[in-house]
Protein backbone atom coordinates (compact mmCIF):
# COMPACT_ATOMS: atom_id res chain seq x y z
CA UNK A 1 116.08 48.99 105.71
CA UNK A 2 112.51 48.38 105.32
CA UNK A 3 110.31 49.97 102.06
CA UNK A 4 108.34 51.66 104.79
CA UNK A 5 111.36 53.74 105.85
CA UNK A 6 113.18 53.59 102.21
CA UNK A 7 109.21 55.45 101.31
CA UNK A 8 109.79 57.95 104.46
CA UNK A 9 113.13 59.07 103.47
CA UNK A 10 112.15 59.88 100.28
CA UNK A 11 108.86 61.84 100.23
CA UNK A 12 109.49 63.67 103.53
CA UNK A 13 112.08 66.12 102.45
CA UNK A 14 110.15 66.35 99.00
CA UNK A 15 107.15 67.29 100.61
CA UNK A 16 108.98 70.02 102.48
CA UNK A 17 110.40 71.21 99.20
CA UNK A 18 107.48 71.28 97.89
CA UNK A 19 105.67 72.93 100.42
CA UNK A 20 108.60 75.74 100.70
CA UNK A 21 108.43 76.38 96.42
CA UNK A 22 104.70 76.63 96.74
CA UNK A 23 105.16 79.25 99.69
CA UNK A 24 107.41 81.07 97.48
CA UNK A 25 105.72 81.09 94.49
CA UNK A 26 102.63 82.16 96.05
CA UNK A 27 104.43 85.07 97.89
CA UNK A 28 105.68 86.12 95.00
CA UNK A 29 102.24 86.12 93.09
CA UNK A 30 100.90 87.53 95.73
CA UNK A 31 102.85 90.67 96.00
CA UNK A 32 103.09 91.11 91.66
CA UNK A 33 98.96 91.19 91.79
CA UNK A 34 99.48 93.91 94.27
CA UNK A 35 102.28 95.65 93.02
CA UNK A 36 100.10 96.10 90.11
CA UNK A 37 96.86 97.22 91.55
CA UNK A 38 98.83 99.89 93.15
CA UNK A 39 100.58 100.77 90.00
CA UNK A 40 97.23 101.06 88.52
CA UNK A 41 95.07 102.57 90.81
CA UNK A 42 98.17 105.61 90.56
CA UNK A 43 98.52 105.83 94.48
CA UNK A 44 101.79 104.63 95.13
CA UNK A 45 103.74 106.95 97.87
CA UNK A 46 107.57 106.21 97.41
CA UNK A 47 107.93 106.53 101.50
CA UNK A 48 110.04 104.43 103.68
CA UNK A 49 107.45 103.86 106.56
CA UNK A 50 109.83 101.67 108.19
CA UNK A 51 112.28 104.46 108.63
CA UNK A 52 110.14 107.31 109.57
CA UNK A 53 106.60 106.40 110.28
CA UNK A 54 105.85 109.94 111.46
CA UNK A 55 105.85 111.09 107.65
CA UNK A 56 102.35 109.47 106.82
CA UNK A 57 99.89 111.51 109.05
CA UNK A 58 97.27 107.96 110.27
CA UNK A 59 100.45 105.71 110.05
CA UNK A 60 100.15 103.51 112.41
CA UNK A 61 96.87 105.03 114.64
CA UNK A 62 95.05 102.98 116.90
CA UNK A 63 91.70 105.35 116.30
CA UNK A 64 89.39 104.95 113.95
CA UNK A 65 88.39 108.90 114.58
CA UNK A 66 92.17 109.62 114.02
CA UNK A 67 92.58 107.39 110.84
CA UNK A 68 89.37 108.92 109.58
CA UNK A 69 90.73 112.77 109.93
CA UNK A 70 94.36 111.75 108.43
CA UNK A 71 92.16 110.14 105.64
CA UNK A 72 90.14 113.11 105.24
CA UNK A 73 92.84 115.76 105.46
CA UNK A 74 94.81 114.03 102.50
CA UNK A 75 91.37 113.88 100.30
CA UNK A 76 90.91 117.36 100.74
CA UNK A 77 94.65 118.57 99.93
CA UNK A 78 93.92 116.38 96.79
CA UNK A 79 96.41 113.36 97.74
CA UNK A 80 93.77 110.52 97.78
């Protein structure tokens, strides 16, 4: 085998590792930073959205006139 494809063999699949840890790491950064904005701002809502997306009134609107008037009717019943 030539050094050419010796070199190849090598860094390929380490470059995909790496690529794939960074990925990771950076996922997981990503979501600690805003696990803890939401943990400080005091506005998390422990509510499966997934499961029943009907529960959050705005979840999932296609109007910004909608969103707005979910928004508004959660500031004034002294959610947000």
């Amino acid at each position: 085998m030539r050094i050419r494809t010796k070199v190849l063999i090598f860094f390929v699949p380490l470059m995909v590792v790496l690529v794939a840890a960074t990925t990771r790491f950076s996922r997981m950064a990503v979501q600690r930073v805003v696990a803890e904005e939401v943990a400080r701002s005091g506005l998390a809502l422990a509510v499966d959205l997934a499961a029943a997306p009907g529960t959050v009134p705005g979840y999932g609107v296609k109007s910004r006139l909608a969103a707005a008037k979910a928004l508004a009717s959660l500031r004034f019943h002294g959610v947000a």
